[in-house]
Protein backbone atom coordinates (compact mmCIF):
# COMPACT_ATOMS: atom_id res chain seq x y z
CA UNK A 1 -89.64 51.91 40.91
CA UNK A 2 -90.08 55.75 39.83
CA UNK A 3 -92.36 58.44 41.33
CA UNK A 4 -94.79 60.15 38.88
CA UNK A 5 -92.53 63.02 39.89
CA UNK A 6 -89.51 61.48 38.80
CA UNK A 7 -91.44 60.10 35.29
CA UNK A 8 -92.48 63.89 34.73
CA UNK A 9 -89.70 65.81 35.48
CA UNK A 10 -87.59 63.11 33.29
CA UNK A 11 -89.52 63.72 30.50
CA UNK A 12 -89.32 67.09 29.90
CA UNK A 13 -86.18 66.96 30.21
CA UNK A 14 -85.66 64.64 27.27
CA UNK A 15 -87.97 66.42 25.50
CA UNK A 16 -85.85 69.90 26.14
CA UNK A 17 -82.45 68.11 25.59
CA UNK A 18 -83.55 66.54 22.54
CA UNK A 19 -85.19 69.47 20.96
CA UNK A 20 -82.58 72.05 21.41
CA UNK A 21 -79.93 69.34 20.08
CA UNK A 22 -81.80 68.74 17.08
CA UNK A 23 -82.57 72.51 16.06
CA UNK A 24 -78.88 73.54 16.96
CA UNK A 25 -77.43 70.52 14.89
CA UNK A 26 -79.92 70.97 12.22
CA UNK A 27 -78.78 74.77 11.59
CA UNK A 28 -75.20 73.25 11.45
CA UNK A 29 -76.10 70.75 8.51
CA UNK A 30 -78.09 73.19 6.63
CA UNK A 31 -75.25 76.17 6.78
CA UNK A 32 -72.63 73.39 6.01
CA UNK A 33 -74.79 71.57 2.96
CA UNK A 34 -75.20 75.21 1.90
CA UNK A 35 -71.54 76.19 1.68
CA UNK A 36 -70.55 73.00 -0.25
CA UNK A 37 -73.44 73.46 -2.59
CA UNK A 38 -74.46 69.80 -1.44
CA UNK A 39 -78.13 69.06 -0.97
CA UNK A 40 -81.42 66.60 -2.63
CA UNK A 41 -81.70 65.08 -5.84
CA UNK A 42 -85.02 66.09 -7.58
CA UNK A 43 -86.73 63.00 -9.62
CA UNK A 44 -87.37 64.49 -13.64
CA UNK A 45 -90.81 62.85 -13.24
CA UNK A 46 -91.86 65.20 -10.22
CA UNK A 47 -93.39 68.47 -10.98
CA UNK A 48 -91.68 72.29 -11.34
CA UNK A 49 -92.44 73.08 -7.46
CA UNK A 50 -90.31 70.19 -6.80
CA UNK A 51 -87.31 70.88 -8.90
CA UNK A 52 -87.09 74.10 -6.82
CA UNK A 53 -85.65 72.54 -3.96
CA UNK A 54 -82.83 70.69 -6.18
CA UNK A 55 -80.03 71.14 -3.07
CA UNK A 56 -82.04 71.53 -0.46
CA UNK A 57 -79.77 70.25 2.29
CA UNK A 58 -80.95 66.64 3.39
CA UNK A 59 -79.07 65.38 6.11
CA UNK A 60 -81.67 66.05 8.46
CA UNK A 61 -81.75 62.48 9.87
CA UNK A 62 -78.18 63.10 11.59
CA UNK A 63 -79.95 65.76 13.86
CA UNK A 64 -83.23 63.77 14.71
CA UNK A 65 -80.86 60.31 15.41
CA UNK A 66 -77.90 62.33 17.62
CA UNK A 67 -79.85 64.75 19.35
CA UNK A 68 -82.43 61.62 20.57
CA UNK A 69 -79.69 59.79 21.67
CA UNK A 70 -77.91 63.09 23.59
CA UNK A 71 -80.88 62.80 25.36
CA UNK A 72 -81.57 58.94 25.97
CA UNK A 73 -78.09 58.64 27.49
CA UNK A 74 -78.04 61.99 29.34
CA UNK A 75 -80.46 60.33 31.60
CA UNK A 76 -80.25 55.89 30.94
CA UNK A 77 -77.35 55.70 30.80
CA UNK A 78 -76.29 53.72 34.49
CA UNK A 79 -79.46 51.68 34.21
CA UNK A 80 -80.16 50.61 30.52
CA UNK A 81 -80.34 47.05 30.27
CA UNK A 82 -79.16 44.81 26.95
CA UNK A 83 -82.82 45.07 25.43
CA UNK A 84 -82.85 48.79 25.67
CA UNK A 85 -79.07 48.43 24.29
CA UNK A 86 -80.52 46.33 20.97
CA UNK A 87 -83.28 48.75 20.93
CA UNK A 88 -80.87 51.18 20.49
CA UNK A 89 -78.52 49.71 18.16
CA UNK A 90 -81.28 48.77 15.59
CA UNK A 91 -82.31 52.45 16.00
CA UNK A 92 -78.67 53.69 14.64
CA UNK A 93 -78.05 51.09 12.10
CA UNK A 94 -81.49 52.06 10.08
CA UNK A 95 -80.34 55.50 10.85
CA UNK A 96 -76.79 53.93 9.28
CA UNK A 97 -78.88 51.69 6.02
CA UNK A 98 -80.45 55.01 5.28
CA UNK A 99 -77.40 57.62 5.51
CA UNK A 100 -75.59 55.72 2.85
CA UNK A 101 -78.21 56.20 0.78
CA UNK A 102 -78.67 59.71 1.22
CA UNK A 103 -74.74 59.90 1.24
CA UNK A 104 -75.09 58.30 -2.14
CA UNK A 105 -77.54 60.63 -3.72
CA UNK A 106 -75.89 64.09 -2.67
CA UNK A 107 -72.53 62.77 -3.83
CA UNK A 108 -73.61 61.73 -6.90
CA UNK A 109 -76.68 63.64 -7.79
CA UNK A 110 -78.68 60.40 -7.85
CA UNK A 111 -82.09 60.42 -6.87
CA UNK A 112 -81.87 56.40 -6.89
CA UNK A 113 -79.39 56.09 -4.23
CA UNK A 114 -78.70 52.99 -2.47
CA UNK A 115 -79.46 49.66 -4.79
CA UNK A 116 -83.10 48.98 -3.23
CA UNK A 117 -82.44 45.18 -3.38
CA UNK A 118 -79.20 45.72 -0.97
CA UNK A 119 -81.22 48.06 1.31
CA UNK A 120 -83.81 45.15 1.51
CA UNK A 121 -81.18 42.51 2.12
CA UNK A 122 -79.35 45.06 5.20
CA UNK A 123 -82.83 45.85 6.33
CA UNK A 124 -83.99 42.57 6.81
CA UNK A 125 -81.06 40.88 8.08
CA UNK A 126 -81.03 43.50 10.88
CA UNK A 127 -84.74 42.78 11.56
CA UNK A 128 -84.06 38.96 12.03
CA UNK A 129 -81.10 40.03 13.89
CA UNK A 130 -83.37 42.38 16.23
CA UNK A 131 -85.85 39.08 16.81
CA UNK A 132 -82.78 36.90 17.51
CA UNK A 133 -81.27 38.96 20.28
CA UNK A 134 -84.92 40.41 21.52
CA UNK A 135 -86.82 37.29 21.96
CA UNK A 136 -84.62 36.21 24.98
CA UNK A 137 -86.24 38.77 27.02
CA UNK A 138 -89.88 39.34 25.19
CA UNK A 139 -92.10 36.62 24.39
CA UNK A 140 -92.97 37.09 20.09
CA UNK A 141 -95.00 33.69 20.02
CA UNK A 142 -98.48 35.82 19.97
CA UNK A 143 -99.50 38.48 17.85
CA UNK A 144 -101.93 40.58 20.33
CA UNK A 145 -105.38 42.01 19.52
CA UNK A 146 -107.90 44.10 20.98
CA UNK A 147 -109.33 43.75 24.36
CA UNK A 148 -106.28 41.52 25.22
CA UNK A 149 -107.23 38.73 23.11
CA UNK A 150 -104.02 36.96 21.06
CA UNK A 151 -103.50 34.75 18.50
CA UNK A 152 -100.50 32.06 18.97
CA UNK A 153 -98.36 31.96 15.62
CA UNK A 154 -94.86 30.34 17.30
CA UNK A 155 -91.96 30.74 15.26
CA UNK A 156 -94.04 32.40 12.31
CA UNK A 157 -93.00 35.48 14.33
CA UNK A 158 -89.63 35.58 12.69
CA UNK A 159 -91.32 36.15 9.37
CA UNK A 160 -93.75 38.83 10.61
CA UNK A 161 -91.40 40.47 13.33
CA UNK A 162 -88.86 41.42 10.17
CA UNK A 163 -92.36 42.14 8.06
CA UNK A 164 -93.72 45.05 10.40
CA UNK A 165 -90.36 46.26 11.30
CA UNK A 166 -89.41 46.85 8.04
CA UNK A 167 -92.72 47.90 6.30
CA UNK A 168 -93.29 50.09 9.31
CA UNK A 169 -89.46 51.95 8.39
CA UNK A 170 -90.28 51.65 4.62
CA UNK A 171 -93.51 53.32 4.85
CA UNK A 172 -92.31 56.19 6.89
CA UNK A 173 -89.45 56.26 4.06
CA UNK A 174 -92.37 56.49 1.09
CA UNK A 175 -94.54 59.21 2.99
CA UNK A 176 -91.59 61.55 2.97
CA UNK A 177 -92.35 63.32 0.10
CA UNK A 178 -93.74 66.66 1.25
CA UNK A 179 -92.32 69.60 3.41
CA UNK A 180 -93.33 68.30 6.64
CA UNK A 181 -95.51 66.08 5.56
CA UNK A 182 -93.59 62.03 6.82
CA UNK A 183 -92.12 64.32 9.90
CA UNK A 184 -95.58 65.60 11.31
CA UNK A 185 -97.41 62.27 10.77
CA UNK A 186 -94.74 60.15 13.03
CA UNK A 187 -95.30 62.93 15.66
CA UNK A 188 -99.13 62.12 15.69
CA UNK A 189 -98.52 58.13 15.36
CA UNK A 190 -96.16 57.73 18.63
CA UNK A 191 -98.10 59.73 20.52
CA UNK A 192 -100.27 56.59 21.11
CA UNK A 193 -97.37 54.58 21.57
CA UNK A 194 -95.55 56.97 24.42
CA UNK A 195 -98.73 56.99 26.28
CA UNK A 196 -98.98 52.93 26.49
CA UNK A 197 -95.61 52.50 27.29
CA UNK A 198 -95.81 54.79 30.22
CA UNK A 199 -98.96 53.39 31.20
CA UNK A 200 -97.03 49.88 31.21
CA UNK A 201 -94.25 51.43 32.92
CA UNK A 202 -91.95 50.89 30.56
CA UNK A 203 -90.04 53.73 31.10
CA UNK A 204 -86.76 53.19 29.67
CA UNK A 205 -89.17 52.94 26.50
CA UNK A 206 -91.11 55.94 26.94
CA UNK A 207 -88.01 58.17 27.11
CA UNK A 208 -86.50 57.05 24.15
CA UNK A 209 -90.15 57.81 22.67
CA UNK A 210 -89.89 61.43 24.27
CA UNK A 211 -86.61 62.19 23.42
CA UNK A 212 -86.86 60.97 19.60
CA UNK A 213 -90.37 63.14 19.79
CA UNK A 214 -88.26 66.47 20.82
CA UNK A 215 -85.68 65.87 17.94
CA UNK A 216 -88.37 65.52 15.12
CA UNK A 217 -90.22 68.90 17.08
CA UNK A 218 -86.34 70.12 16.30
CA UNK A 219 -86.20 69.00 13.04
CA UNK A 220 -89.89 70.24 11.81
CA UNK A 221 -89.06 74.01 12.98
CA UNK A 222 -86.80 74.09 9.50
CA UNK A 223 -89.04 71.69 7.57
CA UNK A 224 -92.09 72.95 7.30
CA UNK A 225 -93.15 74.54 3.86
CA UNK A 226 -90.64 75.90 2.78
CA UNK A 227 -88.58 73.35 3.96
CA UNK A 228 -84.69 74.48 4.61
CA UNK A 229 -83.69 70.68 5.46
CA UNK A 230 -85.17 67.54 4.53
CA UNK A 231 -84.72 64.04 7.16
CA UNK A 232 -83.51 61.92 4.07
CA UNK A 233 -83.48 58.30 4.14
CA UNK A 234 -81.83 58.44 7.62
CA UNK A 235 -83.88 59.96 9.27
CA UNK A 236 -87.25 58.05 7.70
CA UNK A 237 -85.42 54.64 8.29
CA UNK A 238 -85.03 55.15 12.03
CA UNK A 239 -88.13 56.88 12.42
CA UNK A 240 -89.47 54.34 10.98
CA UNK A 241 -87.67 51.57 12.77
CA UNK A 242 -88.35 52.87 16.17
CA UNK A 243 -92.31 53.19 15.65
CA UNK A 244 -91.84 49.27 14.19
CA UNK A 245 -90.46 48.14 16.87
CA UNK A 246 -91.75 50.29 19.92
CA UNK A 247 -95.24 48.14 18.70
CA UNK A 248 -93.69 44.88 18.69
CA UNK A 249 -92.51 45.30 22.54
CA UNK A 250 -95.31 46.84 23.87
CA UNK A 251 -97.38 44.38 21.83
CA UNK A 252 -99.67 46.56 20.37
CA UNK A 253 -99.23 46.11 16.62
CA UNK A 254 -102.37 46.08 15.27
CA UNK A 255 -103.11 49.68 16.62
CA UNK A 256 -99.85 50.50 14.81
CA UNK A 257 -102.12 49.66 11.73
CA UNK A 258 -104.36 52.88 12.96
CA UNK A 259 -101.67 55.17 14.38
CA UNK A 260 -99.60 54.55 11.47
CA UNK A 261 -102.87 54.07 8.89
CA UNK A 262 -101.57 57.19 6.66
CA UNK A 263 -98.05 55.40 6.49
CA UNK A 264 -100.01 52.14 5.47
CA UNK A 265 -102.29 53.76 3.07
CA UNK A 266 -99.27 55.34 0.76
CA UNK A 267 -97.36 52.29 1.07
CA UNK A 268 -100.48 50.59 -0.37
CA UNK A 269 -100.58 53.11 -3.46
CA UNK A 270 -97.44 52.27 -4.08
CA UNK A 271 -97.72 48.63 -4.27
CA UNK A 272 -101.10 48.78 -6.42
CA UNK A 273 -99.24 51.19 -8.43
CA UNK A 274 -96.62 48.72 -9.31
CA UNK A 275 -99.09 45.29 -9.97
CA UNK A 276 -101.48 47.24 -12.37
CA UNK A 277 -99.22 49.23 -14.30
CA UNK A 278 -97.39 45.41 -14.39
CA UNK A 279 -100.85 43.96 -15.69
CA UNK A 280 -102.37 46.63 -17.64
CA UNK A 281 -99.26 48.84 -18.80
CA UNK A 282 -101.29 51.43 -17.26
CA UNK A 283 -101.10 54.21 -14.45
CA UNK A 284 -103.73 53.61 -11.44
CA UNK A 285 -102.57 57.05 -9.83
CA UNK A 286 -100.94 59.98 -11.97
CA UNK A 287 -98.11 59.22 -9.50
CA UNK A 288 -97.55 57.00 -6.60
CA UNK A 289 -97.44 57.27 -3.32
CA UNK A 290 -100.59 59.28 -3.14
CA UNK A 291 -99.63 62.74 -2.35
CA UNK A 292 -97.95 62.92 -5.53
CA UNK A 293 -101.17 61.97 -7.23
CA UNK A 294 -102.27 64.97 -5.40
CA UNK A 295 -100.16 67.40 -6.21
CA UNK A 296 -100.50 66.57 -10.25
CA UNK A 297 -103.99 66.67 -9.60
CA UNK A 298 -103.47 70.47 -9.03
CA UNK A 299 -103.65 70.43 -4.73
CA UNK A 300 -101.30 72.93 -3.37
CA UNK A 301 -98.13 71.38 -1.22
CA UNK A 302 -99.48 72.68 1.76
CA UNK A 303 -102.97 71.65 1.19
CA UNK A 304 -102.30 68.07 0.66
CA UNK A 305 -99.84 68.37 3.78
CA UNK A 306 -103.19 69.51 5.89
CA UNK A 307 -105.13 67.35 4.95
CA UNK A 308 -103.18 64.32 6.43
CA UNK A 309 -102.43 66.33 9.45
CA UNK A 310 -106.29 66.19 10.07
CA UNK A 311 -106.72 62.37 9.39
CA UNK A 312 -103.40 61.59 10.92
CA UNK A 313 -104.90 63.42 14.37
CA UNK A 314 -107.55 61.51 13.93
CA UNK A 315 -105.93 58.08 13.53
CA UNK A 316 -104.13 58.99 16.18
CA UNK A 317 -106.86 59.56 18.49
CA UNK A 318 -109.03 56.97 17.72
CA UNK A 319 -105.43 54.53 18.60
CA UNK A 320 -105.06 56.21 21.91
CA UNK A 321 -109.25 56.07 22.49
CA UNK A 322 -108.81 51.85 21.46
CA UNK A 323 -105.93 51.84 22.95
CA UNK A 324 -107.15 52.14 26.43
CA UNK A 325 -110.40 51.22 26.43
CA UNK A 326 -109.44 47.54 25.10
């Protein structure tokens, strides 16, 4: 259908558009936060390096979401069909789940935000919504393995499709603790993922992949440490949402498990955080998700933020190396 010409040239160009878009609209947010004194809500239980960046503009997600969709429809937009069009939607109303949240902590000063069992509810619902419309076009009855081999689960795929899309946006959500830190490690997990799709030729896919890659770029040039911006909840959700669901399509979810093993791993803190300090009344980790454990552990913010760099490029290697040699 396209040349590799065609593909190429395509794809720099979403990666250009989308880049430039999301650095210009990022420095826009940050000198508007920072004229109306707005910015992030510092939890009391996080440490003194933390309550620094009380204010730090956080509205970062607006400039990853717009400036990949400035560049999805500068190029789809006479030939997307109404899969690409869900794909799409889901993408904005995470971005939308996660703004009010972030709306609600910079108005209010609340590190809470949004009531976590109505984030749940909205997330969810969309999820089942996103299986609904979706499965008319892409066949959810397996979930896929290595070396092509599948397991038939039916309509158990309407529990697990809403599962991994929503873990997968939550866990992006939990790892964004650190300057840079949730940011850097989706870069390294879809790298996997924009590779198979264009190997599949699913190239309405593999821009959106592209173009969402060039925002974050955009978005990391003002958030690494020191960070001047943070994504906030809007941009995590989405992230999150699109890395959910680009596995889902593409069927290769349980690579998702390697690509996005960091993501997995904190989420996993988290959770055993919770149950034993249910059971015991005790703390498993000084702090949960990991990182924080870290960081009261005496690691340096940078430190801890290069240290899943390394194991995030390798995770994401090791998905691409699986990837297509099974």
């Amino acid at each position: 259908m396209f040349s590799q010409g065609y593909v190429a040239l395509t794809a720099v160009i979403s990666f250009v558009v989308s880049f430039f878009s999301s650095a210009l609209i990022n420095l826009v947010i940050i000198k508007f936060q920072k004229k109306r004194n707005e910015g992030q809500s510092i939890s009391v239980y996080l440490n003194s390096e933390h309550q620094k960046k009380k204010l730090t503009p956080t509205l970062g997600g607006i400039a990853i979401v717009i400036g990949t969709l400035i560049s999805t429809l500068f190029y789809n937009y006479y030939y997307v069909d109404n899969n690409f069009k869900i794909i799409i939607v889901a993408f904005i109303l995470f971005f939308l789940i996660g703004l009010i949240d972030d709306l609600i902590k910079v108005k209010f000063k609340n590190f809470h935000g949004l009531y976590t069992g109505i984030r749940f509810f909205l997330e969810f619902l969309l999820a089942i919504l996103c299986f609904y419309f979706l499965s008319n076009h892409y066949d959810f009855s397996y979930f896929y393995l290595l070396n092509d081999k599948k397991i038939y689960i039916g309509s158990l795929m309407v529990v697990v499709f809403p599962f991994i899309l929503v873990g997968s946006a939550n866990s992006v959500n939990l790892t964004d603790g650190l300057d840079g830190l949730s940011s850097s490690l989706f870069l390294l997990a879809i790298i996997p993922f924009i590779l198979f799709s264009l190997i599949d030729r699913v190239y309405y896919l593999s821009y959106l992949l592209i173009s969402c890659f060039g925002a974050t770029l955009g978005f990391i040039t003002f958030n690494i440490y020191p960070s001047k911006i943070f994504m906030g909840d809007s941009g995590s959700l989405s992230l999150g949402c699109l890395l959910g669901m680009t596995s889902l399509i593409i069927h290769k979810e349980i690579l998702l498990l390697i690509s996005g093993g960091l993501f997995v791993f904190e989420t996993v803190t988290v959770i055993l955080q919770v149950c034993y300090f249910k059971l015991t009344k005790k703390r498993l980790f000084l702090m949960a998700p990991f990182h924080h454990h870290l960081e009261l552990k005496g690691k340096k913010e940078y430190q801890i933020v290069m240290y899943f760099y390394i194991i995030g490029l390798v995770l994401s290697l090791i998905t691409i190396f699986l990837g297509i040699l099974f």
